[in-house]
C-alpha atoms as a PDB file:
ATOM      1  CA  UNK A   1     244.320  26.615 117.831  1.00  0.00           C
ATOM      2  CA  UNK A   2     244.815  29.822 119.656  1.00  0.00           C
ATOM      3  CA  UNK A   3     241.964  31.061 120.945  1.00  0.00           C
ATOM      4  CA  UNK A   4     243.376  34.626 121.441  1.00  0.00           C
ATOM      5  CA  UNK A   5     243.887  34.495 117.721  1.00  0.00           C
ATOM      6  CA  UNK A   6     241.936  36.515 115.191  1.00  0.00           C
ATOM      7  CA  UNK A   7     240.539  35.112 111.874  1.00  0.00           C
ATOM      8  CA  UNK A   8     242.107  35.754 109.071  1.00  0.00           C
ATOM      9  CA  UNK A   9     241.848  39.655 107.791  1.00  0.00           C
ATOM     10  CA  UNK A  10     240.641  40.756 110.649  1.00  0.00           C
ATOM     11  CA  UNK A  11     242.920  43.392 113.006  1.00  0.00           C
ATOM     12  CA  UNK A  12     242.425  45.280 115.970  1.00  0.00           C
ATOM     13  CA  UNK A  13     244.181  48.272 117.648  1.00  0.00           C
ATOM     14  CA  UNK A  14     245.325  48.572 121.189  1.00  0.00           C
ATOM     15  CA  UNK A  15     247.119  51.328 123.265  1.00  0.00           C
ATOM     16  CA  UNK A  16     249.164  53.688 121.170  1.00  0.00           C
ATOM     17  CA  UNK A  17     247.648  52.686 118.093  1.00  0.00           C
ATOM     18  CA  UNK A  18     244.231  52.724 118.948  1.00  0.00           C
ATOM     19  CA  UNK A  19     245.066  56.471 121.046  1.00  0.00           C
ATOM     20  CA  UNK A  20     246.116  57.888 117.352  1.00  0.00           C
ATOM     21  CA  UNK A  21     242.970  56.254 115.460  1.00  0.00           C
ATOM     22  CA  UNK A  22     240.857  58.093 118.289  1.00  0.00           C
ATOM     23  CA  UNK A  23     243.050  61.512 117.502  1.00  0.00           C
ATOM     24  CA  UNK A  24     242.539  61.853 113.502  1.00  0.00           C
ATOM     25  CA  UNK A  25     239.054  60.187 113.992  1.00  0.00           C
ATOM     26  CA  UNK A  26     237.951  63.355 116.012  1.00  0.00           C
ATOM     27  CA  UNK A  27     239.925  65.719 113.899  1.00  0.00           C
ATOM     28  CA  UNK A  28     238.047  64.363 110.880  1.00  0.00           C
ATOM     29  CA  UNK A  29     234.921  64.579 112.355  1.00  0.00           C
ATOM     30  CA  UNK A  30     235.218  68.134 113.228  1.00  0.00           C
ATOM     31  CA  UNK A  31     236.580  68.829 109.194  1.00  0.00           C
ATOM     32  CA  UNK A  32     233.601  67.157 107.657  1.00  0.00           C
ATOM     33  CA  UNK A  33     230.972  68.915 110.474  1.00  0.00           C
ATOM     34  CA  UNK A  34     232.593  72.452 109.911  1.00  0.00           C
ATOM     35  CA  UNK A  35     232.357  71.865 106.366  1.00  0.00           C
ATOM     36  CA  UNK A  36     228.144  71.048 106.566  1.00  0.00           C
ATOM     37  CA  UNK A  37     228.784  67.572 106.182  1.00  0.00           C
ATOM     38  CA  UNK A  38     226.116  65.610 108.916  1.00  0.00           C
ATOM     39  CA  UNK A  39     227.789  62.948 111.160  1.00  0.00           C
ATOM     40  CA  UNK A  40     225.314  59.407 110.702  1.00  0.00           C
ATOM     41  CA  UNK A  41     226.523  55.964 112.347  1.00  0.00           C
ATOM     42  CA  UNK A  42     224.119  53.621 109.953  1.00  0.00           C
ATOM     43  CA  UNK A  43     223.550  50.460 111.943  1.00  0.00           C
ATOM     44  CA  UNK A  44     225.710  47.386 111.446  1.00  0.00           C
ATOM     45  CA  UNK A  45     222.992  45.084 110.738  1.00  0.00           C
ATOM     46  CA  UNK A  46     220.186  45.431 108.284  1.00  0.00           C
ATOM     47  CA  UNK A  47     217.687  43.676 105.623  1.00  0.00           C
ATOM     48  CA  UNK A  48     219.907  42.140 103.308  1.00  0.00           C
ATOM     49  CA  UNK A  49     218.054  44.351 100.777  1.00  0.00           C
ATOM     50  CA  UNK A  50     218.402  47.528 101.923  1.00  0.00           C
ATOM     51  CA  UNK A  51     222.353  46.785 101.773  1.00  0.00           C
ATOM     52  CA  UNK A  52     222.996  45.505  98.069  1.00  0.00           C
ATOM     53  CA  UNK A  53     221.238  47.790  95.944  1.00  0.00           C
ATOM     54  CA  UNK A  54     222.065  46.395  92.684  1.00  0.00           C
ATOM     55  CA  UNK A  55     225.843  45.701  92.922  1.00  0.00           C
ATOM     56  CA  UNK A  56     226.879  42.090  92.767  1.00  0.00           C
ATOM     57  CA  UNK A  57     230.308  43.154  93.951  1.00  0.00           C
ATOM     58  CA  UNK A  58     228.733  44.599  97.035  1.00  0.00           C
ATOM     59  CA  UNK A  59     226.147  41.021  97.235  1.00  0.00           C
ATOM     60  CA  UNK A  60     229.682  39.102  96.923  1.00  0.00           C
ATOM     61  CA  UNK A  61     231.170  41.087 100.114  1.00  0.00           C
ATOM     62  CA  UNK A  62     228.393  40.827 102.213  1.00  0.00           C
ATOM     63  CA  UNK A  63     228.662  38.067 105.606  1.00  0.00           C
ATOM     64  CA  UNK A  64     224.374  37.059 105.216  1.00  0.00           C
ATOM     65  CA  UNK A  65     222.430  35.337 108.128  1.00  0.00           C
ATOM     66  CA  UNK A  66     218.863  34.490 109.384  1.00  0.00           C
ATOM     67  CA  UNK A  67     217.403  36.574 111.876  1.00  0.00           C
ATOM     68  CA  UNK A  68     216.136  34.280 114.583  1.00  0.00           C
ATOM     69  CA  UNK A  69     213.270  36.904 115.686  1.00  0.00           C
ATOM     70  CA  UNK A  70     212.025  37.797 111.767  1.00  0.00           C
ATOM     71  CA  UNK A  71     212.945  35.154 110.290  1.00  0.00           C
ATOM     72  CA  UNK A  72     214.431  37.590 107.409  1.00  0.00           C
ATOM     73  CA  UNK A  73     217.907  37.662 106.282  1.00  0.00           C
ATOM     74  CA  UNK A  74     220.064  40.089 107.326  1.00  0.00           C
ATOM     75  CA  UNK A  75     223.195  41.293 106.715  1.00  0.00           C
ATOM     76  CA  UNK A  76     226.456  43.158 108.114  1.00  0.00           C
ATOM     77  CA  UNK A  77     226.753  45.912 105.844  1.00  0.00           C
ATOM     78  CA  UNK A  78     230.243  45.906 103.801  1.00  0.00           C
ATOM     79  CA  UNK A  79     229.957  49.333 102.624  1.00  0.00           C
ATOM     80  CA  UNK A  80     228.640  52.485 103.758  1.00  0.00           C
ATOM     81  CA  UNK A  81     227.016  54.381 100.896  1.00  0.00           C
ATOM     82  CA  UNK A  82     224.002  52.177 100.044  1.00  0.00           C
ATOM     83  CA  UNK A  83     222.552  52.755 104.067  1.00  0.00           C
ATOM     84  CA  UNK A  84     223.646  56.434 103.431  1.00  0.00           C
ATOM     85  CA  UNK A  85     221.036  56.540 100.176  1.00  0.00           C
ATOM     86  CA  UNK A  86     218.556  54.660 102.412  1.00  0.00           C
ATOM     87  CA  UNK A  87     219.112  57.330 105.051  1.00  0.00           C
ATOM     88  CA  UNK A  88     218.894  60.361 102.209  1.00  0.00           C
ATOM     89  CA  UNK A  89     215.411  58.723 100.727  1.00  0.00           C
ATOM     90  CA  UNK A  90     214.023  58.911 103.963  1.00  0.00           C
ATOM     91  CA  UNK A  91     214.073  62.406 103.959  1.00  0.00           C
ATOM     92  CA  UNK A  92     212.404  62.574 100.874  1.00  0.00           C
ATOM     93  CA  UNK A  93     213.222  66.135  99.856  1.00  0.00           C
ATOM     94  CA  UNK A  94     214.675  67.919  97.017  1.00  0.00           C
ATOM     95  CA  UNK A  95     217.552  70.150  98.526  1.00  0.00           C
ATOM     96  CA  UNK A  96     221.150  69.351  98.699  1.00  0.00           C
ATOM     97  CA  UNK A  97     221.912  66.794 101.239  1.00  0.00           C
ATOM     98  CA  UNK A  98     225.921  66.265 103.078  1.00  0.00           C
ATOM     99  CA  UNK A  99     226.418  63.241 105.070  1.00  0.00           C
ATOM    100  CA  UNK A 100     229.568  62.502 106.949  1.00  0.00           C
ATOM    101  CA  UNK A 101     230.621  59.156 108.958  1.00  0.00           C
ATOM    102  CA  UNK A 102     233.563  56.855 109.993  1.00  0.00           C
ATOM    103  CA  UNK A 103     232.012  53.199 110.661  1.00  0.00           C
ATOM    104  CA  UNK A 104     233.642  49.970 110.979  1.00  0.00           C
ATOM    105  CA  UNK A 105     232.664  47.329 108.124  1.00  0.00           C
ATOM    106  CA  UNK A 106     232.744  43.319 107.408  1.00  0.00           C
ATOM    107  CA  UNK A 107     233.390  41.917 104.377  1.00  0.00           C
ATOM    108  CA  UNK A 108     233.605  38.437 102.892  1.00  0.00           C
ATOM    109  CA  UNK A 109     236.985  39.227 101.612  1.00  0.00           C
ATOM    110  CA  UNK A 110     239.495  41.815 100.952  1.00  0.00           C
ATOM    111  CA  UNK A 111     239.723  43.855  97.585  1.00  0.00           C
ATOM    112  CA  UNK A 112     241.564  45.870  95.566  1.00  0.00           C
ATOM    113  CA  UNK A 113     240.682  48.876  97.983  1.00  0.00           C
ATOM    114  CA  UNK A 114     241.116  47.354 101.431  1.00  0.00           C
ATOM    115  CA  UNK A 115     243.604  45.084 102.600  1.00  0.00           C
ATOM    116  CA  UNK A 116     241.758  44.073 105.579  1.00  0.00           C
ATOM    117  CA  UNK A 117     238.298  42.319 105.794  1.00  0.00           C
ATOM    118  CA  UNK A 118     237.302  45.120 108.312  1.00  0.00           C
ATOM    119  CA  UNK A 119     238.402  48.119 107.777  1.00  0.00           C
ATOM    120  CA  UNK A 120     237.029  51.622 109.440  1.00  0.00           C
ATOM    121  CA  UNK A 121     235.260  53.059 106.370  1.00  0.00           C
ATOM    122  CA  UNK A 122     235.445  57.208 106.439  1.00  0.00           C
ATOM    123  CA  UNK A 123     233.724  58.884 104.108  1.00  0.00           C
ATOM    124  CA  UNK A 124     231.264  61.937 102.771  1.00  0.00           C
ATOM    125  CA  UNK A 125     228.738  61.941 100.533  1.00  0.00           C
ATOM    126  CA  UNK A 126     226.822  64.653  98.652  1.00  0.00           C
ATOM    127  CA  UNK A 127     223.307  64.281  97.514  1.00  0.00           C
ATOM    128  CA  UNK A 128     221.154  66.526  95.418  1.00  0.00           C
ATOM    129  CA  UNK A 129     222.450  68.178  92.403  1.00  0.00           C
ATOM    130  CA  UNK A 130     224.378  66.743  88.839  1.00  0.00           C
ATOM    131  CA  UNK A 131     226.417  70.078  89.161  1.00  0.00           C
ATOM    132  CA  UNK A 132     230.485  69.614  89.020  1.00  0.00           C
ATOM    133  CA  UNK A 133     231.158  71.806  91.574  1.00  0.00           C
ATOM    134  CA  UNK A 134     229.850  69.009  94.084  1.00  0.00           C
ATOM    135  CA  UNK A 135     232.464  66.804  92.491  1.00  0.00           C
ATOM    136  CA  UNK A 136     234.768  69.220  93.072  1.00  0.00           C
ATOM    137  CA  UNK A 137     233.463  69.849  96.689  1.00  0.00           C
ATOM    138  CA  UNK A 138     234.498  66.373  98.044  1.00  0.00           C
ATOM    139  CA  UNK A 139     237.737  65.549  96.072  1.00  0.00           C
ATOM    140  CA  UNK A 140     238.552  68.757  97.817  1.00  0.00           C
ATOM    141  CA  UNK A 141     237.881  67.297 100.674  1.00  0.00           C
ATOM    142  CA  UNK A 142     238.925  64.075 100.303  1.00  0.00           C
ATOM    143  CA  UNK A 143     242.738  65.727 100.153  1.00  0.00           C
ATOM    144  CA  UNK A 144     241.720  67.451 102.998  1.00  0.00           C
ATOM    145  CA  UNK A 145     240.691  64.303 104.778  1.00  0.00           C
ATOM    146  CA  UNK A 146     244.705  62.549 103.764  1.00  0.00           C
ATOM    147  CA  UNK A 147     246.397  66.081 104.890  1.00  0.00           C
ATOM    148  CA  UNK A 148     245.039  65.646 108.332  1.00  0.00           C
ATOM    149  CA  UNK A 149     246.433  62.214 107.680  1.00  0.00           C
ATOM    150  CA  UNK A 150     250.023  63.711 107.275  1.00  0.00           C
ATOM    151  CA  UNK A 151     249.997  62.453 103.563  1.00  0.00           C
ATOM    152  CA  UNK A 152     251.273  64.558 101.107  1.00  0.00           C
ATOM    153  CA  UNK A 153     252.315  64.470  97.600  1.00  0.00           C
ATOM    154  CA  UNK A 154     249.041  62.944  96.632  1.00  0.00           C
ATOM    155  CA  UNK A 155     248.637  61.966  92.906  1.00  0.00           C
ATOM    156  CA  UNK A 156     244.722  62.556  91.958  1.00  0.00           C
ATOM    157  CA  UNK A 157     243.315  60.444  89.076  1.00  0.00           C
ATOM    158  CA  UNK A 158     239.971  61.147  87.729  1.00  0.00           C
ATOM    159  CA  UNK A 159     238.007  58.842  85.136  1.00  0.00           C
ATOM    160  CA  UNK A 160     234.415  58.837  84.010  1.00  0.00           C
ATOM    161  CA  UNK A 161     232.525  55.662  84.036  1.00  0.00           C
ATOM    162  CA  UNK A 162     229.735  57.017  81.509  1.00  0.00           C
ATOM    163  CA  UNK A 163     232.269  56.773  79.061  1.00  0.00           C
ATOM    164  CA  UNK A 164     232.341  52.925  79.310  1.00  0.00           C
ATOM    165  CA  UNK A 165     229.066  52.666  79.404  1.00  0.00           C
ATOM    166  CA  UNK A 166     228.337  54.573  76.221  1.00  0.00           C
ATOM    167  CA  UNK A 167     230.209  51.728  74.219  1.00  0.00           C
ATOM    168  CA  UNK A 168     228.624  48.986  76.385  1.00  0.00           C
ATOM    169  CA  UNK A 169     224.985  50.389  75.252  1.00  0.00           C
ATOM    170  CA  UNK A 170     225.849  50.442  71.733  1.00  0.00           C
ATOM    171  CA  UNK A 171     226.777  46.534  71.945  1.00  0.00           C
ATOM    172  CA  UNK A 172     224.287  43.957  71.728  1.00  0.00           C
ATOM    173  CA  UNK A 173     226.587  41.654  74.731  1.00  0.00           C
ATOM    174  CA  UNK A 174     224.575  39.925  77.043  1.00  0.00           C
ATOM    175  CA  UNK A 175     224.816  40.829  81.253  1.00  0.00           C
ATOM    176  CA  UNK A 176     227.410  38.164  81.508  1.00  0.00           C
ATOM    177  CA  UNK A 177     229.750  39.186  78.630  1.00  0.00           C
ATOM    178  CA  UNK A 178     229.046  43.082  80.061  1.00  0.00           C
ATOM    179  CA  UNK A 179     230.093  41.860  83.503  1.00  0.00           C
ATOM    180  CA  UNK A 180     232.971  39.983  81.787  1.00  0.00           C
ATOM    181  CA  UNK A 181     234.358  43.548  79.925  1.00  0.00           C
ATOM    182  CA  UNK A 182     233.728  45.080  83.228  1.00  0.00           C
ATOM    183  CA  UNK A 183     235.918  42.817  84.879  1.00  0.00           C
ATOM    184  CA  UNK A 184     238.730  43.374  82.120  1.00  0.00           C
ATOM    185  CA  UNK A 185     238.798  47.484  82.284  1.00  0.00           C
ATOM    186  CA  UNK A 186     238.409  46.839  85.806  1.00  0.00           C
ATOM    187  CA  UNK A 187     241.799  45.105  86.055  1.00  0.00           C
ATOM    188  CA  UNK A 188     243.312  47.184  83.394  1.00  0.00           C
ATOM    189  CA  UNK A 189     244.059  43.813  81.287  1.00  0.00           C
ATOM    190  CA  UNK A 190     244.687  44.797  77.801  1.00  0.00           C
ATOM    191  CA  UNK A 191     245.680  40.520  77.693  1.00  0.00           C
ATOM    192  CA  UNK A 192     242.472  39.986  78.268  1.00  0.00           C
ATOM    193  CA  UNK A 193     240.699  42.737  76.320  1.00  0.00           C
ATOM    194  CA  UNK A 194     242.441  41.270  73.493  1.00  0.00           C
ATOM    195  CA  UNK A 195     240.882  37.610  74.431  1.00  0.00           C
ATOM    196  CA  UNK A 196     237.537  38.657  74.682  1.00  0.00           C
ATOM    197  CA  UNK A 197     237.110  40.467  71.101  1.00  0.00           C
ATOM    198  CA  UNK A 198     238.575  37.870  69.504  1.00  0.00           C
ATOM    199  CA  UNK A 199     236.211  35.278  70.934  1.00  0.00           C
ATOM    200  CA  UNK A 200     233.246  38.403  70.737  1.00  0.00           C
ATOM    201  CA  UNK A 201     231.847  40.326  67.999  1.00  0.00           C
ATOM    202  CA  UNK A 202     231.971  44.363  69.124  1.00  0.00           C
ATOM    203  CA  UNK A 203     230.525  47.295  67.247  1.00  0.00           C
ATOM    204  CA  UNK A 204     233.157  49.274  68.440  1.00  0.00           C
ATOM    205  CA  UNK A 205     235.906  47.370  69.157  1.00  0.00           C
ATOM    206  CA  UNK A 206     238.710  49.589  68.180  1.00  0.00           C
ATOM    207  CA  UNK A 207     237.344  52.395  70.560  1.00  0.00           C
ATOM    208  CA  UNK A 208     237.393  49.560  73.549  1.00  0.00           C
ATOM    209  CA  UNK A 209     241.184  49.475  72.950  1.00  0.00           C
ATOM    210  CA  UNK A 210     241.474  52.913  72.662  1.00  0.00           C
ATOM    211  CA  UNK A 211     239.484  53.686  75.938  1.00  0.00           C
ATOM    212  CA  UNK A 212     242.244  51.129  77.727  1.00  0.00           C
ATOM    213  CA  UNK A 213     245.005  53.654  76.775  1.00  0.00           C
ATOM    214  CA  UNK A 214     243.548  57.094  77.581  1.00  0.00           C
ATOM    215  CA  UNK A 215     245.183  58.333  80.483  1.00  0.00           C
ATOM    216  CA  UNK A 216     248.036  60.826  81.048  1.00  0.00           C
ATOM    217  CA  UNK A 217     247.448  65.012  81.671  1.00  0.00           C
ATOM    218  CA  UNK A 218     244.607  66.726  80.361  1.00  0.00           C
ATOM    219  CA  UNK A 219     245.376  66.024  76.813  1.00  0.00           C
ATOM    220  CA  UNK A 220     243.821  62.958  76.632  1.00  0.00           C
ATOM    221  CA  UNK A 221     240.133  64.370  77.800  1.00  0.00           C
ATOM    222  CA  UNK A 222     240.987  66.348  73.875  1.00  0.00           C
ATOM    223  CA  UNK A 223     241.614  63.016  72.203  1.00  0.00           C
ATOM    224  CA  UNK A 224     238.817  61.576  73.718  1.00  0.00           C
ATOM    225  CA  UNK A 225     236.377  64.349  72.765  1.00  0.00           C
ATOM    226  CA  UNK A 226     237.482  63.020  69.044  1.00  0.00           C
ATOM    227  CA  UNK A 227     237.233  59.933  69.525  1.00  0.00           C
ATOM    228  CA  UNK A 228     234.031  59.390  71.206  1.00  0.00           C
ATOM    229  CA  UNK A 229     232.555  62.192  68.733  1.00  0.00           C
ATOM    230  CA  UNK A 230     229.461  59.978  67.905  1.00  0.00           C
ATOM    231  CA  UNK A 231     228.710  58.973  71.253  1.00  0.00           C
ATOM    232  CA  UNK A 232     226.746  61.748  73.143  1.00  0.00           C
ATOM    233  CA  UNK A 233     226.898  60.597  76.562  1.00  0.00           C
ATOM    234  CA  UNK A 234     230.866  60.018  76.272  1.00  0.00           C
ATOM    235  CA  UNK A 235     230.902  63.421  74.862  1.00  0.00           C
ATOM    236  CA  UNK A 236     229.051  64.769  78.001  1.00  0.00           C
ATOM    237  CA  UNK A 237     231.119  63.089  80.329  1.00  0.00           C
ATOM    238  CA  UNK A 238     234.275  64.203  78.990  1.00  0.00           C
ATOM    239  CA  UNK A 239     232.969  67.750  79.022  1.00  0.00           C
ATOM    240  CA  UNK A 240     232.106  67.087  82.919  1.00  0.00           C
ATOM    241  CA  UNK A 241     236.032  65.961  83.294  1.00  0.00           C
ATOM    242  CA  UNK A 242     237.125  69.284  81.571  1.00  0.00           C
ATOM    243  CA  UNK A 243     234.613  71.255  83.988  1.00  0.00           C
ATOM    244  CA  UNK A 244     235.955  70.000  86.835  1.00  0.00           C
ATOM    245  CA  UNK A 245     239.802  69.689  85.304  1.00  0.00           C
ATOM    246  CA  UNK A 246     239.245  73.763  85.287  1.00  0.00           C
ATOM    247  CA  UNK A 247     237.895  74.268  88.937  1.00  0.00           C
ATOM    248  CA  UNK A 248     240.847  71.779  90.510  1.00  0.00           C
ATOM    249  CA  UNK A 249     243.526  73.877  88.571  1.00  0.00           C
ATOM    250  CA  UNK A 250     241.507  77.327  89.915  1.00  0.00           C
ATOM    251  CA  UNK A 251     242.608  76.110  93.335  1.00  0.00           C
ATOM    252  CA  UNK A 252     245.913  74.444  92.722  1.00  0.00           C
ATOM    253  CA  UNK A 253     244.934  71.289  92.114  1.00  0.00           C
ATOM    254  CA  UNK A 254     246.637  69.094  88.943  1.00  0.00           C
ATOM    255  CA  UNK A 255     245.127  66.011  87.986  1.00  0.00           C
ATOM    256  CA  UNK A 256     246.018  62.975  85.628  1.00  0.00           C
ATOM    257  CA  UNK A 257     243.304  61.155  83.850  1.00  0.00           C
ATOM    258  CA  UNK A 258     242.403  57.549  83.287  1.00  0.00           C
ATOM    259  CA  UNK A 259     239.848  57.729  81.342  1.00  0.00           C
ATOM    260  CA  UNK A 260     239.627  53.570  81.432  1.00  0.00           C
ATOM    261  CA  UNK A 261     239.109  53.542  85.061  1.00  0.00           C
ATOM    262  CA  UNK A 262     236.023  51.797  86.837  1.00  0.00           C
ATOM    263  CA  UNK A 263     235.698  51.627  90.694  1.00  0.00           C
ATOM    264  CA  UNK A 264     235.102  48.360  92.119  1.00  0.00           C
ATOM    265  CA  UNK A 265     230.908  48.525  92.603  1.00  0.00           C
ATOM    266  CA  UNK A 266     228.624  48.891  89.747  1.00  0.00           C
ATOM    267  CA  UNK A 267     226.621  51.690  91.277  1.00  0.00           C
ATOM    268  CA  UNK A 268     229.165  54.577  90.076  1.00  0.00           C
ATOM    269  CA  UNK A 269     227.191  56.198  86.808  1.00  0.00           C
ATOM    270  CA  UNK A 270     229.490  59.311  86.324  1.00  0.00           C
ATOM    271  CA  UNK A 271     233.023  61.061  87.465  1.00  0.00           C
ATOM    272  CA  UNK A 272     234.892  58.870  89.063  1.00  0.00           C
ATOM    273  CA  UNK A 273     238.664  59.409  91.004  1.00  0.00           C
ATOM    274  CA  UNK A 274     241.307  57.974  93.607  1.00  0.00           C
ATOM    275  CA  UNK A 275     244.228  59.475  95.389  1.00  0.00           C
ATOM    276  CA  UNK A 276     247.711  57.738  95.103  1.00  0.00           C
ATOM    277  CA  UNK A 277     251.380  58.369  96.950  1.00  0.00           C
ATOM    278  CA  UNK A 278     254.316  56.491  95.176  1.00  0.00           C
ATOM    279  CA  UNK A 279     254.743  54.776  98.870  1.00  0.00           C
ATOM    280  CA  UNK A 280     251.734  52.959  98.376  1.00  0.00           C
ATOM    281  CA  UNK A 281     250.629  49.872  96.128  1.00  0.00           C
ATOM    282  CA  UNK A 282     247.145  50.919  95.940  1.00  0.00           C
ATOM    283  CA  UNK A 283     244.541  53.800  95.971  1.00  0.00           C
ATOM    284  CA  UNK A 284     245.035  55.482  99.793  1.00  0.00           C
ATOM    285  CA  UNK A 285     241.122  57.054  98.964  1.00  0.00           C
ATOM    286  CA  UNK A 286     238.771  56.797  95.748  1.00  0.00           C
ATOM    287  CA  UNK A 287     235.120  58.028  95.168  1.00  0.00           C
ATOM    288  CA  UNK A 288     232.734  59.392  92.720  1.00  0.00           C
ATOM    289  CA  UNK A 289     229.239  59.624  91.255  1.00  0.00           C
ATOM    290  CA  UNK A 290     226.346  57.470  91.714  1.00  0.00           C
ATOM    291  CA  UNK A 291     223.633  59.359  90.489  1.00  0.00           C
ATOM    292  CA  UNK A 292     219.913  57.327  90.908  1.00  0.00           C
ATOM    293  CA  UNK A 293     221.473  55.397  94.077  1.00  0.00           C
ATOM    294  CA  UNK A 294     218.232  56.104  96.175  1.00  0.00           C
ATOM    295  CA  UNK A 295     215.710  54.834  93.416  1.00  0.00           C
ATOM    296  CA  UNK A 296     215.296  51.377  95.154  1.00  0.00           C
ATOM    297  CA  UNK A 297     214.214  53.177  98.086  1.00  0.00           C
ATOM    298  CA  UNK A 298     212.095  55.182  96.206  1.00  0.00           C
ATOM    299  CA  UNK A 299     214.068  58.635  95.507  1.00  0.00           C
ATOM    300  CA  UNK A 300     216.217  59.061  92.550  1.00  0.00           C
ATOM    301  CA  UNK A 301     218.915  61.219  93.751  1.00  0.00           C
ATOM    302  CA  UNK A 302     221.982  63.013  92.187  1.00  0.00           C
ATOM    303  CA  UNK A 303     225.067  61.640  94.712  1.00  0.00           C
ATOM    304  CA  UNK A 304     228.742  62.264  94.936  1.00  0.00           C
ATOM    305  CA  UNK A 305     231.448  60.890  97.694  1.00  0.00           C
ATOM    306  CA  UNK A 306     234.707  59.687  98.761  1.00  0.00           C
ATOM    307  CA  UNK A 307     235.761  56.928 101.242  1.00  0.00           C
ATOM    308  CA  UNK A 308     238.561  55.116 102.463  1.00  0.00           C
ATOM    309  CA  UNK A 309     240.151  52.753 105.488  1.00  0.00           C
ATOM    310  CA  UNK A 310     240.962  54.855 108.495  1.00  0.00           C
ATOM    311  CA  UNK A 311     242.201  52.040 110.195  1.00  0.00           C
ATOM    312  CA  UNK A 312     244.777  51.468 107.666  1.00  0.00           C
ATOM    313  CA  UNK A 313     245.941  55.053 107.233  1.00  0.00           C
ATOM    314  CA  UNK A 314     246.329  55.543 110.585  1.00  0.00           C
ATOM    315  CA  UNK A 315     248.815  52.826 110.972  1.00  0.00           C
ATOM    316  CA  UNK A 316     250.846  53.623 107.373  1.00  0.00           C
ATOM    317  CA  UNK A 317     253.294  56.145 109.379  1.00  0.00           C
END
């Protein structure tokens, strides 16, 4: 073995490359700051708790290790927004809170988001208030953040979690077989959809296959409003989408809808969306709510935000 080799999904960036990282780096920096977001640099290393919340997804990513001098585990944190809800709680008050940073992160293995197993997270993240506008606020931003980038024609998809959940709660499945329908909508595997009610009895089985095909323009947040007409928290989040369908076309902004999307940790509750170019296989950036995220460290807060791998963008042109 080479020992100037680097394990497996993990990169680095030298001269040129790392001189144009530095460049949009700053430049984003000064966006999010002129725009009241606050610049934090969480530490890489903390109680394994205070990382996972309740996401196994996030538990899965995570490299874990015993701290010689506490004897505690620790962890190298593989996503930015549950130290940025640690961070929030600590501040224990009630008024809007925006939080801004660009952080390099481990994880166990590469996803459907990131192609590398450390990417350079950049994000922001709103705390403080259910209202759509704050939703608004950072996908605004978030195309903001991929103009700087010098990526343009950016498809925005927007989806709503809650919806999903609605039908799960009116199901008597089991965490497992939950986690196992999570998985499917997830993946967008209609195969596999198909699989699991015929092996499972579901109260609303029809609507699960309906949910898989709602997405296209706004006319599908209209057939969902019929179709989810019993379920009051679908109904709610479908009014949310139609809120905040209205504000992005106020300033120019069209949107498609996937009303079947789910983002890769558990912790989303609400609106969730991703940014797409036809040049690229996957999302470039994706975000959304996460409303409660701070309970575990003992404040309930209202949260909204966006993130995605500098390190990788910087490179893609």
């Amino acid at each position: 073995m080479n020992t100037w080799q680097l394990p497996e999904g993990i990169d680095e960036l030298t001269g040129d490359q790392a001189m144009k990282f530095e460049l949009l780096r700053r430049s984003l920096i000064d966006l999010y700051t002129d725009k009241g977001f606050n610049l934090v640099v969480p530490p890489m290393v903390e109680h394994v708790d205070s990382l996972l919340l309740t996401s196994d997804s996030v538990n899965e990513k995570t490299f874990k290790f015993l701290d010689p001098a506490s004897g505690k585990m620790l962890g190298v944190h593989a996503d930015i927004t549950p130290q940025i809800a640690r961070i929030d709680a600590r501040r224990a008050g009630n008024k809007i809170e925006k939080y801004c940073y660009i952080n390099a992160i481990l994880q166990t293995r590469a996803d459907d988001f990131y192609d590398s197993r450390s990417p350079i997270q950049a994000g922001a993240e709103l705390y403080g208030t259910t209202d759509t506008s704050a939703d608004v606020e950072v996908i605004e931003l978030m195309l903001e953040s991929l103009n700087i980038l010098a990526i343009d024609s950016i498809v925005v998809s927007l989806g709503n979690v809650a919806i999903f959940d609605a039908l799960i709660a009116d199901e008597t499945l089991n965490a497992s077989q939950s986690a196992e329908l999570r998985h499917i909508f997830a993946h967008r595997s209609t195969p596999d959809l198909s699989v699991f009610m015929a092996n499972n009895t579901l109260n609303n089985a029809s609507l699960f296959s309906a949910l898989m095909q709602l997405e296209g323009d706004t006319s599908v947040l209209s057939q969902a409003l019929e179709l989810f007409k019993y379920f009051p928290l679908a109904q709610a989040a479908i009014k949310d989408l139609q809120e905040i369908d209205q504000a992005l076309q106020a300033k120019g902004i069209q949107a498609s809808y996937d009303l079947a999307e789910l983002q890769s940790y558990e912790y989303h509750t609400g609106v969730v969306f991703s940014a797409y170019n036809e040049n690229y296989s996957k999302a470039l950036a994706q975000g959304g709510r996460y409303n409660g995220i701070g309970e575990s460290f003992g404040q309930s807060r209202a949260a909204t935000g966006f993130s995605f791998d500098l390190k990788f963008l910087s490179q893609s042109k």
